[in-house]
PDB file of N, CA and C in Angstrom:
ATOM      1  N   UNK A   1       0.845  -1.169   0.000  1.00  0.00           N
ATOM      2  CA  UNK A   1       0.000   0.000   0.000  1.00  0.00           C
ATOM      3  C   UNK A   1       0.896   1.240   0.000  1.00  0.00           C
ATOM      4  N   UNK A   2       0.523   2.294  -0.868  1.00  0.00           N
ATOM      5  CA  UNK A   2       1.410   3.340  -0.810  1.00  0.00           C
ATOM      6  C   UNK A   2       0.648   4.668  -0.213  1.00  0.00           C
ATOM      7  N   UNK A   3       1.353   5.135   0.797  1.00  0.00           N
ATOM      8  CA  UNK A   3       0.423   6.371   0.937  1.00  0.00           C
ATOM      9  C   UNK A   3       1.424   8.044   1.120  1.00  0.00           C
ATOM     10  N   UNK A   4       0.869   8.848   0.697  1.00  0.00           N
ATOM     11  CA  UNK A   4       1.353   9.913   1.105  1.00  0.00           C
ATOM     12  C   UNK A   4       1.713  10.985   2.216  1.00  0.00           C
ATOM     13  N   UNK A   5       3.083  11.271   2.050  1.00  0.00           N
ATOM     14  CA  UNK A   5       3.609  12.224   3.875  1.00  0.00           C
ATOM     15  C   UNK A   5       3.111  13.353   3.183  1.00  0.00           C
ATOM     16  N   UNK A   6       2.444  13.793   4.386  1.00  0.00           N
ATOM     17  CA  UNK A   6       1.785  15.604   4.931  1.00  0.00           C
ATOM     18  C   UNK A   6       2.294  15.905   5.747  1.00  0.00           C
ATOM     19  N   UNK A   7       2.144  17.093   5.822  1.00  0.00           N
ATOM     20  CA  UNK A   7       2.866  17.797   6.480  1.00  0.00           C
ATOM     21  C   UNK A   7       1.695  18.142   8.064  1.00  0.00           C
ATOM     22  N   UNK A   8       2.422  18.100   9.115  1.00  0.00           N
ATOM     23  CA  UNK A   8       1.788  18.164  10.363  1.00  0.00           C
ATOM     24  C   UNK A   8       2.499  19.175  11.364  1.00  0.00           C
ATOM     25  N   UNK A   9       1.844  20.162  11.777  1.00  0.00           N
ATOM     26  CA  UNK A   9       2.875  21.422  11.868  1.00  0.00           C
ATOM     27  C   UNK A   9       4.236  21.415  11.465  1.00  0.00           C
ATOM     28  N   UNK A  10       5.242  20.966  12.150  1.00  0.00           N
ATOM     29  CA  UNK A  10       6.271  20.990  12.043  1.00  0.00           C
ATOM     30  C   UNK A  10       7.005  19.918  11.620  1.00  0.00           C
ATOM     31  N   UNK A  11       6.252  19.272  11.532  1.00  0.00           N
ATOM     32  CA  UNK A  11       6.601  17.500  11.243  1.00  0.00           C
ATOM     33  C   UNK A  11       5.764  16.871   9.872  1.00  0.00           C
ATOM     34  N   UNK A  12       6.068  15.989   9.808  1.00  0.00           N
ATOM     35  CA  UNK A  12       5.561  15.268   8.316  1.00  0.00           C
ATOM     36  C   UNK A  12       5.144  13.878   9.352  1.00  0.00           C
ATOM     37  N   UNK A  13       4.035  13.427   8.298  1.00  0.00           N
ATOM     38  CA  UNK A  13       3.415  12.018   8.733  1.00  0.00           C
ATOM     39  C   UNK A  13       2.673  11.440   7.628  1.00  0.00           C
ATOM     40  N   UNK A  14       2.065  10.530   8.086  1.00  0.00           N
ATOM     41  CA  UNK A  14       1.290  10.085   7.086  1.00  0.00           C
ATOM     42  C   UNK A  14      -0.213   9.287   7.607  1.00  0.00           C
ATOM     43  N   UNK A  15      -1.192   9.288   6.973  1.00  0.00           N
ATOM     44  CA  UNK A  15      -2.879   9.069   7.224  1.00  0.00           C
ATOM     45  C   UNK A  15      -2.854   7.712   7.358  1.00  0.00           C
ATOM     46  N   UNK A  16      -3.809   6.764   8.022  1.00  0.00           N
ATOM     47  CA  UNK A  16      -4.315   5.700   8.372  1.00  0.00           C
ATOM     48  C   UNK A  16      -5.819   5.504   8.483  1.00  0.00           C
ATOM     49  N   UNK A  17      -5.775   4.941   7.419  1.00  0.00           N
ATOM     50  CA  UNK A  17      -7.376   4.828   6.844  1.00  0.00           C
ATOM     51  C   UNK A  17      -8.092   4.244   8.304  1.00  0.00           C
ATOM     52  N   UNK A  18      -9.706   4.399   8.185  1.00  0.00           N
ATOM     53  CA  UNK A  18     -10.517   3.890   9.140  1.00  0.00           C
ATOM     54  C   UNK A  18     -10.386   2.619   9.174  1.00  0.00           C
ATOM     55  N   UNK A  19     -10.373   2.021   8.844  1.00  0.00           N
ATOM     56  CA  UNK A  19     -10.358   0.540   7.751  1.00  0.00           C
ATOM     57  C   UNK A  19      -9.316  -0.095   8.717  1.00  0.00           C
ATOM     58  N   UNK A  20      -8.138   0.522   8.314  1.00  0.00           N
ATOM     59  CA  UNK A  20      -6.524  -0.060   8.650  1.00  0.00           C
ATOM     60  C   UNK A  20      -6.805   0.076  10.322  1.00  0.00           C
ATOM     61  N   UNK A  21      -7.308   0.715  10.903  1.00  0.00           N
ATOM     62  CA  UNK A  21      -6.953   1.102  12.036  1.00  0.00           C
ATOM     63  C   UNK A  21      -8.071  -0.033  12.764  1.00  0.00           C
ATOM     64  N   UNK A  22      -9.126  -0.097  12.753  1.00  0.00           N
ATOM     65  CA  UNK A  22      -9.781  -1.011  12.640  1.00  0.00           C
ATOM     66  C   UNK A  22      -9.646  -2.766  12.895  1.00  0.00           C
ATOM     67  N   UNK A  23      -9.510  -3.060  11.558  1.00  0.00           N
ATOM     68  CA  UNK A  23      -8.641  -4.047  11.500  1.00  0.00           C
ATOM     69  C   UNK A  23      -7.558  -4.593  12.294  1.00  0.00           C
ATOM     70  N   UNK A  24      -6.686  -3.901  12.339  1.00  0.00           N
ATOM     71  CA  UNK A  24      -5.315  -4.084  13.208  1.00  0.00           C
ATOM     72  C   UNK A  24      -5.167  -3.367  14.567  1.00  0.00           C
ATOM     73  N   UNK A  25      -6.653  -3.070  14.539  1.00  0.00           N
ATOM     74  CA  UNK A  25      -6.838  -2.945  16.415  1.00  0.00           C
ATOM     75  C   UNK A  25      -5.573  -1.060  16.844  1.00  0.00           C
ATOM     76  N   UNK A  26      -5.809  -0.551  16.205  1.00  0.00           N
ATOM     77  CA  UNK A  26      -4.666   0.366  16.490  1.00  0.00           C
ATOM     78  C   UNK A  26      -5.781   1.808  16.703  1.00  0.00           C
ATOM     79  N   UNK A  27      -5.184   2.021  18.184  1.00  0.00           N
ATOM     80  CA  UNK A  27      -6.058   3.074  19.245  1.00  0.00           C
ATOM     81  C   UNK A  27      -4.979   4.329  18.932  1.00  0.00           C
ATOM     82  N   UNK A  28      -4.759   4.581  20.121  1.00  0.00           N
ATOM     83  CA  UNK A  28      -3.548   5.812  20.210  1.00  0.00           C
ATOM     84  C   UNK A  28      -2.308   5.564  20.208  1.00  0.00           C
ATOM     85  N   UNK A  29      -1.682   4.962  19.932  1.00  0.00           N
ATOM     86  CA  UNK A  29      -0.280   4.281  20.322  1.00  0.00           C
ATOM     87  C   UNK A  29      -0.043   3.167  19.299  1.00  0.00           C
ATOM     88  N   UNK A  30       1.078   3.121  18.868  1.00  0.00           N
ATOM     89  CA  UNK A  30       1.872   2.643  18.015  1.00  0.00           C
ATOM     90  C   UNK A  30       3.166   2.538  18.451  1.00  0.00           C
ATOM     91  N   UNK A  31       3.681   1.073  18.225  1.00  0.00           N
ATOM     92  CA  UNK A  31       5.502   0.668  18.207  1.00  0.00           C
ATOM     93  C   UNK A  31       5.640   0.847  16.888  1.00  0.00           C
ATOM     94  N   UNK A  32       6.953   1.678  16.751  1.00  0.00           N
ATOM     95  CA  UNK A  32       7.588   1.374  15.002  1.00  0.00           C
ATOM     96  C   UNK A  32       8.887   0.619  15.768  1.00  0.00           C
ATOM     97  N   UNK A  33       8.731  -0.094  14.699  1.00  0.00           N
ATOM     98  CA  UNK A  33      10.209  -1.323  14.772  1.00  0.00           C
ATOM     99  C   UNK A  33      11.067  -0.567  13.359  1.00  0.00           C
ATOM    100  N   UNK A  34      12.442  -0.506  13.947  1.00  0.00           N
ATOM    101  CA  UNK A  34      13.173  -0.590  12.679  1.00  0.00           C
ATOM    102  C   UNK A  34      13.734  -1.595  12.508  1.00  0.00           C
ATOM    103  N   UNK A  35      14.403  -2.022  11.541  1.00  0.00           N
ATOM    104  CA  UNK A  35      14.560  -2.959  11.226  1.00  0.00           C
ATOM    105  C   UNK A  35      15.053  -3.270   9.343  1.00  0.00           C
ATOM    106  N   UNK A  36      16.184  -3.375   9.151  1.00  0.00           N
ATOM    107  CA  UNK A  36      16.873  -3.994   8.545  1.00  0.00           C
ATOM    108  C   UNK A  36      16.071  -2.741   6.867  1.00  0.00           C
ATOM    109  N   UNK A  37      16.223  -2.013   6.739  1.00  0.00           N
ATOM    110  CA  UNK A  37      15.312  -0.603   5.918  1.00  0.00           C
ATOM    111  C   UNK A  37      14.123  -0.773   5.946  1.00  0.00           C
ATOM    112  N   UNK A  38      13.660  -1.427   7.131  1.00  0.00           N
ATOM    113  CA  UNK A  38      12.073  -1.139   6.755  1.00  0.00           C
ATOM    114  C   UNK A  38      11.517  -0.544   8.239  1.00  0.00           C
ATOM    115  N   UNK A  39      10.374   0.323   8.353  1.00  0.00           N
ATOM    116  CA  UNK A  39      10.022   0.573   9.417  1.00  0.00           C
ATOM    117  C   UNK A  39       8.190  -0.340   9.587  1.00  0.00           C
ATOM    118  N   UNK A  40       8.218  -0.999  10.630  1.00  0.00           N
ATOM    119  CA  UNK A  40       7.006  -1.773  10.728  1.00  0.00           C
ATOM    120  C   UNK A  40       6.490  -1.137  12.216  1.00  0.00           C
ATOM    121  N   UNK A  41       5.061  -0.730  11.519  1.00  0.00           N
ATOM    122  CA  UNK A  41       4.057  -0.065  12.756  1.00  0.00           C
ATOM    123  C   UNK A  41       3.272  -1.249  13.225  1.00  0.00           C
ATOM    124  N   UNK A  42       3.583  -1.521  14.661  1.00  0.00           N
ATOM    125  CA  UNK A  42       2.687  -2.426  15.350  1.00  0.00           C
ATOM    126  C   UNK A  42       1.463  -1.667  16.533  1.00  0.00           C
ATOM    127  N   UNK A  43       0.644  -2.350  16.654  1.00  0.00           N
ATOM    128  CA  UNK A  43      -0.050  -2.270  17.430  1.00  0.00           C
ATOM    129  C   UNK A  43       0.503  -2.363  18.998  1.00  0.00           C
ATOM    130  N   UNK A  44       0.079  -0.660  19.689  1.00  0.00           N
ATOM    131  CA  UNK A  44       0.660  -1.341  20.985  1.00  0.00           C
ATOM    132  C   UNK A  44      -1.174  -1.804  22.258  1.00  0.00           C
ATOM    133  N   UNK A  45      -0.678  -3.109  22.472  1.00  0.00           N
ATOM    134  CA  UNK A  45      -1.587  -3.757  23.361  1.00  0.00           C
ATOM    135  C   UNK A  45      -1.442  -3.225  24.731  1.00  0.00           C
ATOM    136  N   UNK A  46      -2.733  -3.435  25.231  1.00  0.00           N
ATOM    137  CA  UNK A  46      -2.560  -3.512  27.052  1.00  0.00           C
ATOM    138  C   UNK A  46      -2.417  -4.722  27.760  1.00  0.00           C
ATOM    139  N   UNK A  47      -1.338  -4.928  27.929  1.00  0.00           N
ATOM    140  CA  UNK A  47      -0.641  -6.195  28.511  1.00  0.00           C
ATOM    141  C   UNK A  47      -1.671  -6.496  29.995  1.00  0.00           C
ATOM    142  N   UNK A  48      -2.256  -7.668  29.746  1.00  0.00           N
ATOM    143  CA  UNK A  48      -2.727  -8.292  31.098  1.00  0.00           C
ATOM    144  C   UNK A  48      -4.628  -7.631  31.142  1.00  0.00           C
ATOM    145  N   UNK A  49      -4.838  -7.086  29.821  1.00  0.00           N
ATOM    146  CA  UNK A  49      -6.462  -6.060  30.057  1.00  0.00           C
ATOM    147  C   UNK A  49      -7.399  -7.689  30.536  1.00  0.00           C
ATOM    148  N   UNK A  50      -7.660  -6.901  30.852  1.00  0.00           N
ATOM    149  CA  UNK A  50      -8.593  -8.253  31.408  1.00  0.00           C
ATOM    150  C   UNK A  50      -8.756  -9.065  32.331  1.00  0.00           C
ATOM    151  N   UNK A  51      -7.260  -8.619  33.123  1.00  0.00           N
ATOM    152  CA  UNK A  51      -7.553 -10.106  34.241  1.00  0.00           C
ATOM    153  C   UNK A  51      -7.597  -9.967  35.242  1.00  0.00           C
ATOM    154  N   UNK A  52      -7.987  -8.462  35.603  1.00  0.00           N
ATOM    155  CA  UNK A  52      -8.567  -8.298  36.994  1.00  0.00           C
ATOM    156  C   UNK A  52     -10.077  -8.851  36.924  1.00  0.00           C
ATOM    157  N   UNK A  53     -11.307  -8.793  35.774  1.00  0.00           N
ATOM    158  CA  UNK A  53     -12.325  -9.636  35.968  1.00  0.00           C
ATOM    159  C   UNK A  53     -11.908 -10.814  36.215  1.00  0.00           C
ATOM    160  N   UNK A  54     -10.993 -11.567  35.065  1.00  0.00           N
ATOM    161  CA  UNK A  54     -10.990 -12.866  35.128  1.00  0.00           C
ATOM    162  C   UNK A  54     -10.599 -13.277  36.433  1.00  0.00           C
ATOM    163  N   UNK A  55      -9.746 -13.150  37.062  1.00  0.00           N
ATOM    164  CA  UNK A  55      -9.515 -12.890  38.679  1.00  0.00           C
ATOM    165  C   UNK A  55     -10.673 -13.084  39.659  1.00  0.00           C
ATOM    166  N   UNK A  56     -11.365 -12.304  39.240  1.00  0.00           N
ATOM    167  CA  UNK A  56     -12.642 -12.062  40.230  1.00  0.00           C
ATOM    168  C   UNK A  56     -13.629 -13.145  39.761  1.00  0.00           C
ATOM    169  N   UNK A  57     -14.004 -13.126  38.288  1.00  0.00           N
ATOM    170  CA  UNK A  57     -14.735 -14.153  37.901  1.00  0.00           C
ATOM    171  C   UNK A  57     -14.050 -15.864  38.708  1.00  0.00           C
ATOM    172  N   UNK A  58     -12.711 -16.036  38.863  1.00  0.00           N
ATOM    173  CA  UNK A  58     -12.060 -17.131  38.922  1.00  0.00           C
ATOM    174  C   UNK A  58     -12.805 -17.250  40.885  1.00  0.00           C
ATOM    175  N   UNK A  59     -12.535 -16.393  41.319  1.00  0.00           N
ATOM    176  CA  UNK A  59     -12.678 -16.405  42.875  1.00  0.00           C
ATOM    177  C   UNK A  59     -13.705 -16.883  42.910  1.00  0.00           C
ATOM    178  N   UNK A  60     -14.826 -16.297  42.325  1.00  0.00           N
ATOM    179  CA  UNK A  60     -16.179 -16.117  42.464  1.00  0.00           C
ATOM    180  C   UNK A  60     -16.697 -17.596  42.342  1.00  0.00           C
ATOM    181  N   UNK A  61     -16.229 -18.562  41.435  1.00  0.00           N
ATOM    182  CA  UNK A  61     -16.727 -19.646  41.255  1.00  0.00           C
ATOM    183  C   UNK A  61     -15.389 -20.783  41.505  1.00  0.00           C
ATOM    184  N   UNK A  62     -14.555 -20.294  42.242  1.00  0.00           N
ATOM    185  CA  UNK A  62     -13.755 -21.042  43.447  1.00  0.00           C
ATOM    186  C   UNK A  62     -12.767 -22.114  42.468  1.00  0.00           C
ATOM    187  N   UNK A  63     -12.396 -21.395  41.448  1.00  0.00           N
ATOM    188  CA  UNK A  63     -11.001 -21.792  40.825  1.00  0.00           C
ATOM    189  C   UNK A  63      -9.849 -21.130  40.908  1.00  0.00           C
ATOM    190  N   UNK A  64     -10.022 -20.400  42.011  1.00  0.00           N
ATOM    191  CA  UNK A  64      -8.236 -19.874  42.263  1.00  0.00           C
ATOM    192  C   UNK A  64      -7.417 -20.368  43.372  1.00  0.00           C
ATOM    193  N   UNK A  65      -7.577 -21.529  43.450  1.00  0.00           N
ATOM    194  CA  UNK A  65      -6.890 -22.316  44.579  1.00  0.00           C
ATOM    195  C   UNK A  65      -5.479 -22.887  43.702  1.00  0.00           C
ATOM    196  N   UNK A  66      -4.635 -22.710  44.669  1.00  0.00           N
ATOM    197  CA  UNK A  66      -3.308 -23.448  44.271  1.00  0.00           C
ATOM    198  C   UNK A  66      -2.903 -24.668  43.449  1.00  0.00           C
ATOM    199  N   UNK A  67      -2.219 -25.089  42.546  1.00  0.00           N
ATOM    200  CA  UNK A  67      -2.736 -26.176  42.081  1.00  0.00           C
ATOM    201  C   UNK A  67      -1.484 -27.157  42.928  1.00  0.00           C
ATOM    202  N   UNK A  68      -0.421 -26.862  42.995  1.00  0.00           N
ATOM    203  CA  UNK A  68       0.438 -27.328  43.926  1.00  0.00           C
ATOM    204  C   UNK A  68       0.799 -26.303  45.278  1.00  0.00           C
ATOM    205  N   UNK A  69       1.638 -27.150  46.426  1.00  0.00           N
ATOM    206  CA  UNK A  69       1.819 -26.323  47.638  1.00  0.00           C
ATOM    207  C   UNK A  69       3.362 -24.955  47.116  1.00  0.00           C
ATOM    208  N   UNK A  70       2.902 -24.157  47.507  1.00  0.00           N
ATOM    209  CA  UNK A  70       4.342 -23.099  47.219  1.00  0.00           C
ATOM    210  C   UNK A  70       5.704 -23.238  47.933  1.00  0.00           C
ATOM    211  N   UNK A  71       5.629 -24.337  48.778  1.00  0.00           N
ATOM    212  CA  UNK A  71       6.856 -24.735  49.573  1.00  0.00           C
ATOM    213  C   UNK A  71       6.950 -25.950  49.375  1.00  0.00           C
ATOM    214  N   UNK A  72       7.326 -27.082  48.510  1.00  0.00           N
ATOM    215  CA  UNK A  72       7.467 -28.302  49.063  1.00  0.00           C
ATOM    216  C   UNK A  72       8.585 -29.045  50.330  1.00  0.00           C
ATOM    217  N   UNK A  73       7.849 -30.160  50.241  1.00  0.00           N
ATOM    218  CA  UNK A  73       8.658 -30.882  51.605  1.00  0.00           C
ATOM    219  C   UNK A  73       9.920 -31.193  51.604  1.00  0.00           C
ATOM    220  N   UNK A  74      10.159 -31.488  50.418  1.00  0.00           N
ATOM    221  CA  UNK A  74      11.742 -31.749  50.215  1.00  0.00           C
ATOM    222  C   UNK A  74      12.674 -30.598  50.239  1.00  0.00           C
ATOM    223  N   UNK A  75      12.165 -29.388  50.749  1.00  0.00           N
ATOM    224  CA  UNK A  75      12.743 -28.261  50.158  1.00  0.00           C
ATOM    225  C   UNK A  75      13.691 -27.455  51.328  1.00  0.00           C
ATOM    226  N   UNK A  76      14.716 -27.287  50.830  1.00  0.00           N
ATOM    227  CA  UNK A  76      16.175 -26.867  52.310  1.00  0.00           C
ATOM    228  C   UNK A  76      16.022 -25.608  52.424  1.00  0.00           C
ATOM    229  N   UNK A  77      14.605 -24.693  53.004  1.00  0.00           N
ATOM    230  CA  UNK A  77      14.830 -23.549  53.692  1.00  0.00           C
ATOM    231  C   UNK A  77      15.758 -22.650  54.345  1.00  0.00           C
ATOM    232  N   UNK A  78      16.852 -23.443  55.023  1.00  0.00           N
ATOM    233  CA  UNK A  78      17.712 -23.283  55.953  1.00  0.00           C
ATOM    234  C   UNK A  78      18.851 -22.234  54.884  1.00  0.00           C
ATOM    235  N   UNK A  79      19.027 -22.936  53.385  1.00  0.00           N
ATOM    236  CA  UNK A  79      20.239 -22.269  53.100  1.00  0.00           C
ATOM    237  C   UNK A  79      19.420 -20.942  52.684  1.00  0.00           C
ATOM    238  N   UNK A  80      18.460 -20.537  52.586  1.00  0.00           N
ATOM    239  CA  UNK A  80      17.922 -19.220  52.290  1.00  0.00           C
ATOM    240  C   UNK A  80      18.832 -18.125  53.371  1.00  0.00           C
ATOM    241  N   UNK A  81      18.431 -18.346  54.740  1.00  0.00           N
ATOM    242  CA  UNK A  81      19.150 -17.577  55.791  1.00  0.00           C
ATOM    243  C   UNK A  81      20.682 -17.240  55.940  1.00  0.00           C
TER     244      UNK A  81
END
């Protein structure tokens, strides 16, 4: 796809159709990667959105129990100190 740089006060940029933005999930924020002459615009995500419900949903219907103990028995505490 080819598109054209405008000029943006002082700076130059370039437009992102409704479409594109859409599609590829892209809000306010953008990573550009460089990379080897090419520049690639990624989508930046919100790492973890979601899992304070899922959290709560998990409590709520009593699947957030440990699946193993966080200390096992075999385990030499002593050299921690």
């Amino acid at each position: 796809m080819e598109v054209s740089i405008i000029k943006i006060g002082n700076s130059k940029g370039f437009r992102l159709s409704k479409t594109l933005l859409e599609k590829y999930n892209i809000k306010d924020k953008v990573e550009l990667i460089l990379e080897k002459g090419r520049i690639i615009i990624k989508p930046v995500g919100t790492p973890r959105q979601g899992w304070e419900n899922a959290f709560k949903e998990m409590h709520e219907n009593g699947d957030d129990k440990l699946l193993f103990d966080d200390v096992f028995e075999d385990e030499n505490l002593e050299e921690w100190n």
